[in-house]
C-alpha atoms as a PDB file:
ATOM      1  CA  UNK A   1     -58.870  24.685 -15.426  1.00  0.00           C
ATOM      2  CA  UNK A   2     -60.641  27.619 -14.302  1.00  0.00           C
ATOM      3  CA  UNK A   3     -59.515  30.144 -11.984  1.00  0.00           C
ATOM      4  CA  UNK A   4     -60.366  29.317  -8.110  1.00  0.00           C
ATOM      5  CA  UNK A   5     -62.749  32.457  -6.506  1.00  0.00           C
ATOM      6  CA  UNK A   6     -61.531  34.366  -3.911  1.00  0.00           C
ATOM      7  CA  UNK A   7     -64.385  34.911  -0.494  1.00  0.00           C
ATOM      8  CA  UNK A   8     -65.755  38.371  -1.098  1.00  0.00           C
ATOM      9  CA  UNK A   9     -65.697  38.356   2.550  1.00  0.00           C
ATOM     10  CA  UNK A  10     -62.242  37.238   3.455  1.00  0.00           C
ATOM     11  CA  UNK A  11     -61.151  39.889   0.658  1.00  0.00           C
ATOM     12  CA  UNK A  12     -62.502  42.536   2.627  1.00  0.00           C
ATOM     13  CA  UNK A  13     -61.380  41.501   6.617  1.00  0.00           C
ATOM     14  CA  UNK A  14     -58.081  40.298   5.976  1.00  0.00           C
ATOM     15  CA  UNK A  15     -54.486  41.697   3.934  1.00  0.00           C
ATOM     16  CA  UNK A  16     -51.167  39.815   3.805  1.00  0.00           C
ATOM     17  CA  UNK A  17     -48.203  40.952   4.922  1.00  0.00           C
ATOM     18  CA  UNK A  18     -44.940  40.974   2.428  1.00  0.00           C
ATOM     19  CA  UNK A  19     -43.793  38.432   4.600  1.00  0.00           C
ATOM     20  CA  UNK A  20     -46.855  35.912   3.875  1.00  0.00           C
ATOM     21  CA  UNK A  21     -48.037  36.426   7.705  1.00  0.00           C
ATOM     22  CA  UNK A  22     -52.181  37.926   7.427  1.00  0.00           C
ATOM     23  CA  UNK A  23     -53.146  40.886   9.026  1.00  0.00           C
ATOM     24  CA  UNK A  24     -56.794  41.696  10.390  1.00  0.00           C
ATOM     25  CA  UNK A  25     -58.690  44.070  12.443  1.00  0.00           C
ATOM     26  CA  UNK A  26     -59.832  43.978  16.033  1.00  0.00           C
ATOM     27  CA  UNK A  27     -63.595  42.940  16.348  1.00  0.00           C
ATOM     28  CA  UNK A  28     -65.636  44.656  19.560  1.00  0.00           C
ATOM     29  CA  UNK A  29     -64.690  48.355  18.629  1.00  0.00           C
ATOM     30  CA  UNK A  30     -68.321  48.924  16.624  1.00  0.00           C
ATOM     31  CA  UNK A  31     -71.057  49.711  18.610  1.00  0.00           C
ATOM     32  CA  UNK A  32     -72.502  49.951  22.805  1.00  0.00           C
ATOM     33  CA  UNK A  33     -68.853  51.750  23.189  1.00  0.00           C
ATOM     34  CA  UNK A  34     -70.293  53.285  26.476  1.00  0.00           C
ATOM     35  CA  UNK A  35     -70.068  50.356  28.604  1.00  0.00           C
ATOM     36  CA  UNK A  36     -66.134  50.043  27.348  1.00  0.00           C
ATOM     37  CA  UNK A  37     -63.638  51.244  29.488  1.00  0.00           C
ATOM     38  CA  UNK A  38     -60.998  53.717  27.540  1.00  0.00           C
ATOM     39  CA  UNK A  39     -58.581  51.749  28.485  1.00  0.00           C
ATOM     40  CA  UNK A  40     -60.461  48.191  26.575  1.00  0.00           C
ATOM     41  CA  UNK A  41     -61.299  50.964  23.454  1.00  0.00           C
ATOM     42  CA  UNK A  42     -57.641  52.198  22.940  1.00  0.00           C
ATOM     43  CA  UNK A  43     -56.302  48.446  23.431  1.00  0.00           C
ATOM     44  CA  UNK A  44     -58.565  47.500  20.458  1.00  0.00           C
ATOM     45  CA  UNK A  45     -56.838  50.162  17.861  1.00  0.00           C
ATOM     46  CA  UNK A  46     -55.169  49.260  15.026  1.00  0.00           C
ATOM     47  CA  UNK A  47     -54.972  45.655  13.543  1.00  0.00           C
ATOM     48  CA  UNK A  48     -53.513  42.413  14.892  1.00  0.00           C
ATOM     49  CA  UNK A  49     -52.446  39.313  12.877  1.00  0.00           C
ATOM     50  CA  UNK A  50     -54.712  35.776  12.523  1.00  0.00           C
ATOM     51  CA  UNK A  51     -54.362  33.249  15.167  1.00  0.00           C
ATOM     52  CA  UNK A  52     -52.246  30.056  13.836  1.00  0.00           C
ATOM     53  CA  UNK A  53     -55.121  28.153  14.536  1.00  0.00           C
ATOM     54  CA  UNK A  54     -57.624  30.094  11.756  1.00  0.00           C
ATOM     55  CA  UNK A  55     -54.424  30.289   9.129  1.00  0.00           C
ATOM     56  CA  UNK A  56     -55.705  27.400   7.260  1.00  0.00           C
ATOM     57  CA  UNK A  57     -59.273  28.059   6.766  1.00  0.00           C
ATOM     58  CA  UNK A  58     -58.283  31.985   5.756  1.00  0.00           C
ATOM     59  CA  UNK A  59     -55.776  30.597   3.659  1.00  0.00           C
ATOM     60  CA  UNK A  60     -58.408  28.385   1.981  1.00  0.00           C
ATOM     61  CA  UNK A  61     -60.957  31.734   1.423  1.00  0.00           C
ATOM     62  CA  UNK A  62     -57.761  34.013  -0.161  1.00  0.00           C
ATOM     63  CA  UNK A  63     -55.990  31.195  -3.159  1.00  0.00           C
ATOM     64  CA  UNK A  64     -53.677  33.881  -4.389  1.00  0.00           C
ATOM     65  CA  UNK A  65     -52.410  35.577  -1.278  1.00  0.00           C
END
């Protein structure tokens, strides 16, 4: 049986935690930035785990995770 591909891009959007849970990064922080407050730009830092609802289909694009 051959091996099952990982999504090139799922690889590259998500991580898993140690404890299984998958981590991700906050969309809306790339560009027309002027029209954000600070306030909506700061609360988008750093990176935010998948909603329960998405788990299966990113667990479906990552096999070995």
């Amino acid at each position: 049986m051959p091996k099952m591909k990982t999504k090139s891009g799922a690889k590259k959007r998500f991580r898993v935690r140690g404890s299984g849970s998958v981590k991700r990064s906050q969309a809306f922080k790339r560009h027309i930035l002027t029209k954000k407050s600070t306030k909506n730009k700061r609360q988008l830092r750093g990176v935010t785990g998948i909603d329960p609802t998405n788990a299966g289909s990113v667990a479906a694009m990552l096999p070995y995770a």
